[in-house]
C-alpha atoms as a PDB file:
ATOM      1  CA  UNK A   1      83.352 -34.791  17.922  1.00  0.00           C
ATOM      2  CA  UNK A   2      82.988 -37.196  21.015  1.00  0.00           C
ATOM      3  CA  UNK A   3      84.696 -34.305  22.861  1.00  0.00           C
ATOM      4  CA  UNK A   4      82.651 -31.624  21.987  1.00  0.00           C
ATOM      5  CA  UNK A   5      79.853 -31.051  24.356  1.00  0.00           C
ATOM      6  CA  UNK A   6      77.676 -29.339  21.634  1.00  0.00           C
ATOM      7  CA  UNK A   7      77.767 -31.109  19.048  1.00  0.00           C
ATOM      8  CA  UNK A   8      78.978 -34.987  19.724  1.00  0.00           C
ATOM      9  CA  UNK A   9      75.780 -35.995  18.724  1.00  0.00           C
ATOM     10  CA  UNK A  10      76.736 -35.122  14.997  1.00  0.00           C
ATOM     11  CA  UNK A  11      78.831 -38.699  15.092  1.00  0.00           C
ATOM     12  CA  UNK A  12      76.343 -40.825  15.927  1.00  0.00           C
ATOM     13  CA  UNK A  13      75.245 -42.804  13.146  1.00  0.00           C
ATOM     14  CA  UNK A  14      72.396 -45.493  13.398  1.00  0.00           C
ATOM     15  CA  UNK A  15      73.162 -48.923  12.531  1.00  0.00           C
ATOM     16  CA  UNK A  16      69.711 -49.748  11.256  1.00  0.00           C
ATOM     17  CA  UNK A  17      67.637 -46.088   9.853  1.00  0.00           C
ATOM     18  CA  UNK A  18      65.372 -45.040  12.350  1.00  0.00           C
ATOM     19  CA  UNK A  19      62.540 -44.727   9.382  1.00  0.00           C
ATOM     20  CA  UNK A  20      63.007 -48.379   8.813  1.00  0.00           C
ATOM     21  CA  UNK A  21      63.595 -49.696  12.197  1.00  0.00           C
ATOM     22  CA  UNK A  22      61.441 -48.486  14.845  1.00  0.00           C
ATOM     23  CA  UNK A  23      61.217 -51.094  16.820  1.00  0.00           C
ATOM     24  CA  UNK A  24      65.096 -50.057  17.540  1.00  0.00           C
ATOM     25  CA  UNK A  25      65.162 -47.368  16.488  1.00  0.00           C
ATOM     26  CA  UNK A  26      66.409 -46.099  19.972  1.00  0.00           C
ATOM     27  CA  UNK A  27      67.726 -49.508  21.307  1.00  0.00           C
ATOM     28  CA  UNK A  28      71.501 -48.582  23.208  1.00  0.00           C
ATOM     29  CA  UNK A  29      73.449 -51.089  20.338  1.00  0.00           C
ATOM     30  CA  UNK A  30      71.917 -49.336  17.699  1.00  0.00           C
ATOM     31  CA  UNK A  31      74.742 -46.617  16.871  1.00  0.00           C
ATOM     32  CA  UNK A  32      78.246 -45.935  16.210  1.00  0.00           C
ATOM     33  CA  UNK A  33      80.610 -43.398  15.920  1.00  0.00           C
ATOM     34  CA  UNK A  34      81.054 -41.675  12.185  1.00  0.00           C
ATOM     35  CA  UNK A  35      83.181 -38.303  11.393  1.00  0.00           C
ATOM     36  CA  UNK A  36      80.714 -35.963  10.921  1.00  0.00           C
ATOM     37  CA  UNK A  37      83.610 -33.039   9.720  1.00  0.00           C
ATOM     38  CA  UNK A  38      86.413 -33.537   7.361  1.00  0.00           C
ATOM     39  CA  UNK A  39      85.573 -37.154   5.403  1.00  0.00           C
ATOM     40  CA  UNK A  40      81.526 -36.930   6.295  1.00  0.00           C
ATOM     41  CA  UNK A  41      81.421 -40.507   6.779  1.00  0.00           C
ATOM     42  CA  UNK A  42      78.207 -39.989   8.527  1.00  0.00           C
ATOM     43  CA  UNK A  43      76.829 -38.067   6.083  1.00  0.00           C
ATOM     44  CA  UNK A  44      77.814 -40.575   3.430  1.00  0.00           C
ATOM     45  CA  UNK A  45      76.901 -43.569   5.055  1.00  0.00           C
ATOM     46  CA  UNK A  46      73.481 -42.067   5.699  1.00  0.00           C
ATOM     47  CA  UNK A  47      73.351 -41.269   1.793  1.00  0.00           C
ATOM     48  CA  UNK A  48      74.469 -45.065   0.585  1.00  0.00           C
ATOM     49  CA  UNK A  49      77.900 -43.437  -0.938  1.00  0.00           C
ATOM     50  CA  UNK A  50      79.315 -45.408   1.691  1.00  0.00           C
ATOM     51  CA  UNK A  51      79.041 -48.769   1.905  1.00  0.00           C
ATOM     52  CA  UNK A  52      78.465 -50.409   5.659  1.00  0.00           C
ATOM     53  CA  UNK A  53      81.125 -53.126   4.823  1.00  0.00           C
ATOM     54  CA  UNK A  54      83.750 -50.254   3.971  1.00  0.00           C
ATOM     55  CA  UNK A  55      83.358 -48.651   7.521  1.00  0.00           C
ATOM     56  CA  UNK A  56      86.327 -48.583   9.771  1.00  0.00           C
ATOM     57  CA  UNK A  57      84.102 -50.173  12.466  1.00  0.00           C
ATOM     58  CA  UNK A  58      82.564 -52.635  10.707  1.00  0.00           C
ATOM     59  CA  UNK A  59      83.477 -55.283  12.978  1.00  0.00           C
ATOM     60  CA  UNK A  60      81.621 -53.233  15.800  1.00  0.00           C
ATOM     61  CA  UNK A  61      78.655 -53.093  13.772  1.00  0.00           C
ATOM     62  CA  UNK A  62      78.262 -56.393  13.039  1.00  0.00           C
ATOM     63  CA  UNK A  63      79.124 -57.061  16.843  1.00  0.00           C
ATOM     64  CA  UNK A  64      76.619 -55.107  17.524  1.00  0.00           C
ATOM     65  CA  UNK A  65      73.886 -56.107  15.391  1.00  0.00           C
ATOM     66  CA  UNK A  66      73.641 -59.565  16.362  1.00  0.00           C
ATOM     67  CA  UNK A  67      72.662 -58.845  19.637  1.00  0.00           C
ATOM     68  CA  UNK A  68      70.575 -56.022  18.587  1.00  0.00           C
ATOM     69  CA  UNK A  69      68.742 -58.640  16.378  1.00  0.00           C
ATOM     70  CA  UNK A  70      66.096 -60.577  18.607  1.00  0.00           C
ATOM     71  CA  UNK A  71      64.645 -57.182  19.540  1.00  0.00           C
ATOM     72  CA  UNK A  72      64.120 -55.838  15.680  1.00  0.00           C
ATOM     73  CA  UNK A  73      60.535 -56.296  14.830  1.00  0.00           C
ATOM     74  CA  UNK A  74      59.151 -59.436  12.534  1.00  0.00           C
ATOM     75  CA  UNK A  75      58.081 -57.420  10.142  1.00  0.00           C
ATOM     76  CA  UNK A  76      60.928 -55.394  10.178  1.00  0.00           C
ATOM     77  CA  UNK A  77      63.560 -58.023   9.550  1.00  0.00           C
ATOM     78  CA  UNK A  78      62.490 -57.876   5.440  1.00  0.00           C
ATOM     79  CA  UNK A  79      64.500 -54.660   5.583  1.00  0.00           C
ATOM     80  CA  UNK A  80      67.561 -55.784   6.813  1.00  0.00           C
ATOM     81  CA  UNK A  81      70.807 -55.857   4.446  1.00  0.00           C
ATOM     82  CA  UNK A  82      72.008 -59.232   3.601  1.00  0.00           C
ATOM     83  CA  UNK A  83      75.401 -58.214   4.363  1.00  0.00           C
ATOM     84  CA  UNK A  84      74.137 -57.956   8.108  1.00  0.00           C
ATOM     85  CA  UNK A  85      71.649 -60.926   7.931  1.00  0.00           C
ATOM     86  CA  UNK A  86      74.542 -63.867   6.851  1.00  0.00           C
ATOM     87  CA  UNK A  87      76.234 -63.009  10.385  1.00  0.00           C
ATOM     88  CA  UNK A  88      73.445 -63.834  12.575  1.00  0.00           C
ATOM     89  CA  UNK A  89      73.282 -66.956  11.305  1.00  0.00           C
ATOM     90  CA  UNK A  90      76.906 -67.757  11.599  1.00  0.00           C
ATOM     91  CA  UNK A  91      77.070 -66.168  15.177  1.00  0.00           C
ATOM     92  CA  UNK A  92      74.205 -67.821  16.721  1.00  0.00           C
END
């Protein structure tokens, strides 16, 4: 969909929920590009039938996460996936 001047936007898939994480909610790291069409990985990852460690671009995620992570809110941070929190403490 990146190519699609109307609807693009469908593949953008937050890293951390928006509900959950408004201190980032709309930080620039906190996305990535999901199929919206065909497969519905955005749809599915947004649903928990996919898994974050079974996305294609996991290693972007992660990439990105870590330097998302100083600006996520304190009292956010209880939210965050385990899966995500073991790599900021191995990529500090």
């Amino acid at each position: 969909m990146k190519y699609n001047g109307d609807k693009f936007y469908y593949s953008i898939a937050h890293i951390l929920p928006k509900a959950y994480f408004k201190s980032v909610a709309t930080h620039p790291l906190n996305w990535v590009e999901l199929c919206f069409y065909g497969n519905s990985c955005h749809t599915n990852f947004d649903n928990h039938m996919i898994d974050i460690m079974e996305l294609n671009c996991f290693d972007d995620v992660i990439s990105k996460f870590v330097r998302m992570y100083p600006d996520i809110d304190k009292d956010e941070r209880r939210r965050i996936p385990a899966v995500l929190l073991q790599y900021v403490e191995t990529e500090k």
